[in-house]
Protein backbone atom coordinates (compact mmCIF):
# COMPACT_ATOMS: atom_id res chain seq x y z
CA UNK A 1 -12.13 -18.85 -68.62
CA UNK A 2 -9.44 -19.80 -66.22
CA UNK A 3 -8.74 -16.37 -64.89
CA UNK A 4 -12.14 -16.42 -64.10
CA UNK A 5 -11.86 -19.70 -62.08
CA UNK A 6 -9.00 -17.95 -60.20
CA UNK A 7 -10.31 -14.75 -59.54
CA UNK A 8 -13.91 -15.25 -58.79
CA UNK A 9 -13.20 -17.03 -55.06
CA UNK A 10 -11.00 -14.00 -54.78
CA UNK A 11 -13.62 -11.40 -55.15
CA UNK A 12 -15.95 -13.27 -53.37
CA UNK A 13 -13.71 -14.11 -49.91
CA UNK A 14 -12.97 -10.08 -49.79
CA UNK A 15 -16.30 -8.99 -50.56
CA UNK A 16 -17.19 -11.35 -47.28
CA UNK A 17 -14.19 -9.89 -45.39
CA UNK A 18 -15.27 -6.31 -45.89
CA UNK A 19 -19.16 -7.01 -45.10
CA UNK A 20 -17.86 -9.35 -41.97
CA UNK A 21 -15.50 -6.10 -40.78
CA UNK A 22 -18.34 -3.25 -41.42
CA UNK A 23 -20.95 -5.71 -39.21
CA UNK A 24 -18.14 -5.80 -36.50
CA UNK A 25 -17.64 -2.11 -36.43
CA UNK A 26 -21.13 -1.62 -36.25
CA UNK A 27 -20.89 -3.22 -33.38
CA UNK A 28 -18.38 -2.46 -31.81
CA UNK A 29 -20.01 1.46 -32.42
CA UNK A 30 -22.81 0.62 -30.77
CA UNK A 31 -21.59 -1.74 -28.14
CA UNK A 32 -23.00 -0.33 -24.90
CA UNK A 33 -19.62 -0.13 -22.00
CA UNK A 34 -18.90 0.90 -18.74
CA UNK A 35 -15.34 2.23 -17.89
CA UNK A 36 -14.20 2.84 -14.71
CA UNK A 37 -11.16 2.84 -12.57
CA UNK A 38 -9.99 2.00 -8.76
CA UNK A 39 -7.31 2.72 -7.12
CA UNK A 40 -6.10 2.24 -3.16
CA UNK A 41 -7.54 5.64 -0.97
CA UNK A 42 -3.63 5.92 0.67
CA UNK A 43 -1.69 5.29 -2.05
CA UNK A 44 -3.31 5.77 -4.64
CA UNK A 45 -2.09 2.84 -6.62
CA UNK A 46 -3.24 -0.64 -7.51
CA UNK A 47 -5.30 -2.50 -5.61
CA UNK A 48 -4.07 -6.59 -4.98
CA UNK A 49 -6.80 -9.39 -5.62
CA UNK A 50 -10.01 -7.29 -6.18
CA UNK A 51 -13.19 -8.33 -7.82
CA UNK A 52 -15.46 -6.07 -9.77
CA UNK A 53 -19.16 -7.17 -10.09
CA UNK A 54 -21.79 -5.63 -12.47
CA UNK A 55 -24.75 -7.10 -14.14
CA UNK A 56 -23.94 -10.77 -14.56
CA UNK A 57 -20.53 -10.26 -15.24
CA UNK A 58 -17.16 -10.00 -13.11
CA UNK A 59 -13.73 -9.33 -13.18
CA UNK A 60 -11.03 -10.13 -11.02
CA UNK A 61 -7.59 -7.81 -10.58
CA UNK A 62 -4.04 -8.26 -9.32
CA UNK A 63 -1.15 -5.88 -10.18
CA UNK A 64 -1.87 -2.96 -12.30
CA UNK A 65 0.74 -0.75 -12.73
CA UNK A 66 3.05 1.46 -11.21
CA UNK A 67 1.99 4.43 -13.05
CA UNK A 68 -1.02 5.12 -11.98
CA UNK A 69 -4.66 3.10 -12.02
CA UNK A 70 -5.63 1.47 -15.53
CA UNK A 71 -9.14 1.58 -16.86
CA UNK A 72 -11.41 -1.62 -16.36
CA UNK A 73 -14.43 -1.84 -19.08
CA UNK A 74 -17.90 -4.17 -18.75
CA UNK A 75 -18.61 -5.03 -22.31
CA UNK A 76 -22.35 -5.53 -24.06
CA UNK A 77 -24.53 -4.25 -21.29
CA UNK A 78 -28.29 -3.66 -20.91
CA UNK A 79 -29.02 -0.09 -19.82
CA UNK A 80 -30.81 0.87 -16.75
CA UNK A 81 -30.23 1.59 -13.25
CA UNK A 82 -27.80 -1.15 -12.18
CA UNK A 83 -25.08 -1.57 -9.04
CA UNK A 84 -21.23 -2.16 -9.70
CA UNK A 85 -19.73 -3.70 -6.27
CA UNK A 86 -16.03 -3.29 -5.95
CA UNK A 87 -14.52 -5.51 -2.96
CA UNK A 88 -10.90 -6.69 -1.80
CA UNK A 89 -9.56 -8.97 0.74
CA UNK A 90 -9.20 -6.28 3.95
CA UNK A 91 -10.96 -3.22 1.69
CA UNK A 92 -14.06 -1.95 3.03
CA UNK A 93 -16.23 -2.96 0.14
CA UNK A 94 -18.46 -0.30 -1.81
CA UNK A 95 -21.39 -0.57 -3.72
CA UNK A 96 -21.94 2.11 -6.66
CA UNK A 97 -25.05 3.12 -8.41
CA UNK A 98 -24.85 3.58 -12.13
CA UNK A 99 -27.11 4.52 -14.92
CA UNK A 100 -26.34 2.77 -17.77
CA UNK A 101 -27.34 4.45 -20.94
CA UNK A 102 -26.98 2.34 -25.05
CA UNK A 103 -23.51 3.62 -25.82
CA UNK A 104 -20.35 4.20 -23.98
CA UNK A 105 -20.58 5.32 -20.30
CA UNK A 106 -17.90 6.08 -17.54
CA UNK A 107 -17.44 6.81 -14.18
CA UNK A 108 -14.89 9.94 -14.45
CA UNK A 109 -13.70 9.99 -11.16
CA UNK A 110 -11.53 6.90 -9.53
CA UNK A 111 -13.45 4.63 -6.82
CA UNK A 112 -11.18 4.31 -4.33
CA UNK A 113 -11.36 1.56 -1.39
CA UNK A 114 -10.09 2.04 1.94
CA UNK A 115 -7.85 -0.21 3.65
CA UNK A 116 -8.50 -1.55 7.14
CA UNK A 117 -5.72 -3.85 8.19
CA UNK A 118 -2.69 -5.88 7.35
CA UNK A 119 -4.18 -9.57 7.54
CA UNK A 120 -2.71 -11.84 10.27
CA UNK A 121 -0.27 -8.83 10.91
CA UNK A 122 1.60 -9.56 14.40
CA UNK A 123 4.76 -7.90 14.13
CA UNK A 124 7.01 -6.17 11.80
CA UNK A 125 10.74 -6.29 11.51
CA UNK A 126 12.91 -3.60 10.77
CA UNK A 127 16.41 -2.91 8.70
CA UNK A 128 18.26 -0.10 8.60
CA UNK A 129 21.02 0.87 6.27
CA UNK A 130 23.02 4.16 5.73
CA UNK A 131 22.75 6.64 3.18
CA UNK A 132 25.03 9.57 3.66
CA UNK A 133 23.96 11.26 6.71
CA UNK A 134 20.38 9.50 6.78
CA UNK A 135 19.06 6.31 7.80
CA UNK A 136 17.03 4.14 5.50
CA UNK A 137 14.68 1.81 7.03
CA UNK A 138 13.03 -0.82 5.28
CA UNK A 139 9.51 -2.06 7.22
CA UNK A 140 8.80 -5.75 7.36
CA UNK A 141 4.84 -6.61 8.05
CA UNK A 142 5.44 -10.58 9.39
CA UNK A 143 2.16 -12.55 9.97
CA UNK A 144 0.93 -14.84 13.00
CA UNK A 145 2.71 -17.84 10.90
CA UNK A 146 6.08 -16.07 11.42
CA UNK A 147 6.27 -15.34 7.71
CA UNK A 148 6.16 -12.05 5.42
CA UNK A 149 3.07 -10.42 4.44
CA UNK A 150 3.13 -9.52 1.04
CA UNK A 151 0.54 -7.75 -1.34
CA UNK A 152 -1.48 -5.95 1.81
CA UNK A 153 -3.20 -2.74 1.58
CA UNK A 154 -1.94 0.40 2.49
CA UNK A 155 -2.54 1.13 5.67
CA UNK A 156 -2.05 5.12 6.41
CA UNK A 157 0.44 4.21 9.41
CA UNK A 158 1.74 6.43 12.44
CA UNK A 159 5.41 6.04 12.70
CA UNK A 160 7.57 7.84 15.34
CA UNK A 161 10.97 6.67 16.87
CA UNK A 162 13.55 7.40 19.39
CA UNK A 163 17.23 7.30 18.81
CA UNK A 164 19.64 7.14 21.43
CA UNK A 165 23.60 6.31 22.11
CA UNK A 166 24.40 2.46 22.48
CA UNK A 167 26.66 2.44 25.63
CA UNK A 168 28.17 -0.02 27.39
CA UNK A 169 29.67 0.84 31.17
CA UNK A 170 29.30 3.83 30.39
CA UNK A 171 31.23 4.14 27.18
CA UNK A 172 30.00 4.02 23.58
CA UNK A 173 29.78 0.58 22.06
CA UNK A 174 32.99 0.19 19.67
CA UNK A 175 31.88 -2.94 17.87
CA UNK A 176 28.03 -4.89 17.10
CA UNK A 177 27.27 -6.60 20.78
CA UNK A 178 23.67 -8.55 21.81
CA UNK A 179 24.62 -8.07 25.50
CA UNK A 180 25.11 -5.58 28.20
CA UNK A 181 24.34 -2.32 25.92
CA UNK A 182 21.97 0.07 27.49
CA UNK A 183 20.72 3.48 25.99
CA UNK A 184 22.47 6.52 26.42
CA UNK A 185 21.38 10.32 25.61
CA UNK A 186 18.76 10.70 23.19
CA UNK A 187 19.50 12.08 20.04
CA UNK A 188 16.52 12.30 18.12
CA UNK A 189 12.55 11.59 19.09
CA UNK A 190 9.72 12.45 16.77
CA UNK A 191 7.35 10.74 14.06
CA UNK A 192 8.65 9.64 10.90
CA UNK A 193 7.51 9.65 7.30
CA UNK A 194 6.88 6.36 5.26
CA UNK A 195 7.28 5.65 1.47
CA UNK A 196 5.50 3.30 -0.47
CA UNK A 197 6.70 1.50 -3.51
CA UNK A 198 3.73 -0.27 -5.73
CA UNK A 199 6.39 -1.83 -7.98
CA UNK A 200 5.41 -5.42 -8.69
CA UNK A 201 8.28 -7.05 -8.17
CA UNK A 202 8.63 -5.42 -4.63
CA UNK A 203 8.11 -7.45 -1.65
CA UNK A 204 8.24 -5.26 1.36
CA UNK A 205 6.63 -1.87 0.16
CA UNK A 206 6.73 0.04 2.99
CA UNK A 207 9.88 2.26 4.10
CA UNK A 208 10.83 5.15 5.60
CA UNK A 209 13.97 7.87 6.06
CA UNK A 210 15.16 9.28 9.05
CA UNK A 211 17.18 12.41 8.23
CA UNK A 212 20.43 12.78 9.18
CA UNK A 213 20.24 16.76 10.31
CA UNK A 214 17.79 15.70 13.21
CA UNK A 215 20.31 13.32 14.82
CA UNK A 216 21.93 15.69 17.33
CA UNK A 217 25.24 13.86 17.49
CA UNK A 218 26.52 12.11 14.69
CA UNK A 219 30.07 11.00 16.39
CA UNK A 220 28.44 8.00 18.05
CA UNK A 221 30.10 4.43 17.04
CA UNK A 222 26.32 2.69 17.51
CA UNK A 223 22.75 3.77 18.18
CA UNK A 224 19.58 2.19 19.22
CA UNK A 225 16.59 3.13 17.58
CA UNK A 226 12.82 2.73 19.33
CA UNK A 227 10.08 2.66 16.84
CA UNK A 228 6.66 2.82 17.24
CA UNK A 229 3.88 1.63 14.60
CA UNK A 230 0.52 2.69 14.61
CA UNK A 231 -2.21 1.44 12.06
CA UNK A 232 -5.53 2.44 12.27
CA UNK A 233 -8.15 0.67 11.36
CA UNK A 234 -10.37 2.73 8.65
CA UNK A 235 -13.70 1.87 9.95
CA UNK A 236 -13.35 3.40 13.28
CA UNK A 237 -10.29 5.30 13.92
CA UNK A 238 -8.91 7.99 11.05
CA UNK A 239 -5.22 8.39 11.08
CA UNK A 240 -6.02 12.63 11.90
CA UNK A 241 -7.51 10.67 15.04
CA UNK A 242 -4.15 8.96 15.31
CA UNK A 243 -2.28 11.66 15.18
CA UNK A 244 -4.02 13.80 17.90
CA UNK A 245 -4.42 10.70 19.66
CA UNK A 246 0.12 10.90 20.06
CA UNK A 247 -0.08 13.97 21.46
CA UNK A 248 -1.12 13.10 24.52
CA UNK A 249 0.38 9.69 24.41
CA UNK A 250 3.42 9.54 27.09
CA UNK A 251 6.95 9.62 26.01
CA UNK A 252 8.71 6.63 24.18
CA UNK A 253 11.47 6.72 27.39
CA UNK A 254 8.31 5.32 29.86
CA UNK A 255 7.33 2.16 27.84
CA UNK A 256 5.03 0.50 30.18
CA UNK A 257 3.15 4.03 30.75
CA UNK A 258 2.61 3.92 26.94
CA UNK A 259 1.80 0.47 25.86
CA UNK A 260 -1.21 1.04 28.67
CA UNK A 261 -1.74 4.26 26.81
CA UNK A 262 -2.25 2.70 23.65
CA UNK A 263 -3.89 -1.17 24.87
CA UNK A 264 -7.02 1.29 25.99
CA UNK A 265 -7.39 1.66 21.67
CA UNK A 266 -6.52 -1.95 20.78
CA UNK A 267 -10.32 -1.91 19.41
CA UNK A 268 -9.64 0.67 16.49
CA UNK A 269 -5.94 0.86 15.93
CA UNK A 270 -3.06 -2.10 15.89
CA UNK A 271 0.68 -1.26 17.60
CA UNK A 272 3.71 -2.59 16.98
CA UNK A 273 7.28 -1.70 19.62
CA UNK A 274 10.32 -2.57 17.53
CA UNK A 275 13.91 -1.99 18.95
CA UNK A 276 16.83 -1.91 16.37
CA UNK A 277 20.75 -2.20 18.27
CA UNK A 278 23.73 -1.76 16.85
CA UNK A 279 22.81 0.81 14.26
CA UNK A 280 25.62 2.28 12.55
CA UNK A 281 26.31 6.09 13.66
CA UNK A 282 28.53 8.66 11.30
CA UNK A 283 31.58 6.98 13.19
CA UNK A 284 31.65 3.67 11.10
């Protein structure tokens, strides 16, 4: 009699456990989802503060990862015809139509929003730093309130610089100087490729590499590099636009000819003139 007293509440506790994990599985099989996924249209990574809204539910996103977009699922839906809106601080927002059928459902291809500006964006600031033959430049978006801008979308920027030889009376500048230097003979003009890094713990994700086989002279002590930064706003410039648009643009050497060029476009695209001294040539 008093094994029975012990095993009795046994048998009865997993009997409930089983029926209490079948009923959950039954539901969980019949649970009816939405997956989806959505990404940045440049970069094709995460997407910083967005907000996902479907039915009467919504979720909110940050970071994601660095490998790639992650998959976002609405749980215990009704089926029908229904709208998911996916929106993000400077993201042209986008409103998709979904039929939701009793089951599992997914959108198979990622929803991608397009970025439109860096917000508050007045200037950026610029570093450079050898590596081998090439210079390294690390791009520093700075906001109306003179700090960083962090966690922006990617804008699909035009980048082009000019290098030239830092000179002073007429002789190559020996040592870092803030005065006197003027620019000497050009030694490299032309657009640029950027990088961007969606690691997390990143805080300026944009950069870029000049290569050190289209500097024509790489005896100079000290250069000064001229860069120009174009970013076009999404919604009424595209950055093909941008690029045909520099064609005709005049040359970096007449500034004032090209910051008129460019102030006739201040409606669709936002420029920035940076100008680096005392860059270390192959001479250092």
């Amino acid at each position: 009699m008093k094994k029975k007293t012990v095993y009795i509440p046994v048998i009865t506790v997993v009997v409930l456990g089983i029926i209490a994990f079948s009923v959950y599985l039954s539901r969980m099989s019949f649970d009816t989802t939405l997956e989806f996924q959505v990404r940045d249209a440049v970069s094709r990574n995460w997407i910083w503060d967005s907000t996902f809204k479907f039915q009467d539910r919504v979720i909110r996103s940050f970071y994601q990862s660095d490998r790639g977009p992650i998959d976002y699922q609405f749980t215990h839906l009704k089926a029908g015809e229904w709208d998911l809106e996916i929106s993000a601080p400077a993201y042209q927002a986008v409103t998709i139509p979904v039929t939701i059928k009793k089951g599992a459902n997914r959108i198979d291809e990622p929803i991608e929003l397009a970025g439109y500006e860096i917000p508050d964006l007045d200037h950026f600031i610029i570093f450079e730093e050898k590596a081998g033959g090439d210079i390294v430049v690390e791009i520093r978006p700075v906001g109306t309130d003179g700090r960083a801008v962090i966690n922006h979308p990617t804008i699909d920027l035009w980048m082009g610089c000019r290098i030239s030889e830092q000179l002073k009376g007429g002789l190559y500048v020996q040592e870092p100087t803030d005065e006197g230097s003027e620019r000497g003979k050009e030694l490299f003009t032309g657009e640029i490729e950027w990088q961007w890094d969606p690691t997390p713990e990143t805080t300026f994700r944009y950069s870029a590499r000049i290569p050190g086989s289209k500097i024509s002279n790489h005896g100079v002590p000290y250069m000064v590099i001229d860069y120009l930064l174009i970013l076009p706003d999404s919604r009424k410039i595209t950055r093909k636009e941008v690029a045909e648009l520099m064609k005709e643009a005049p040359n970096m050497q007449d500034s004032e000819a090209l910051i008129g060029f460019l102030d006739e476009y201040k409606d669709r695209l936002f420029y920035d003139i940076h100008t680096s001294w005392n860059v270390e040539g192959a001479a250092q």
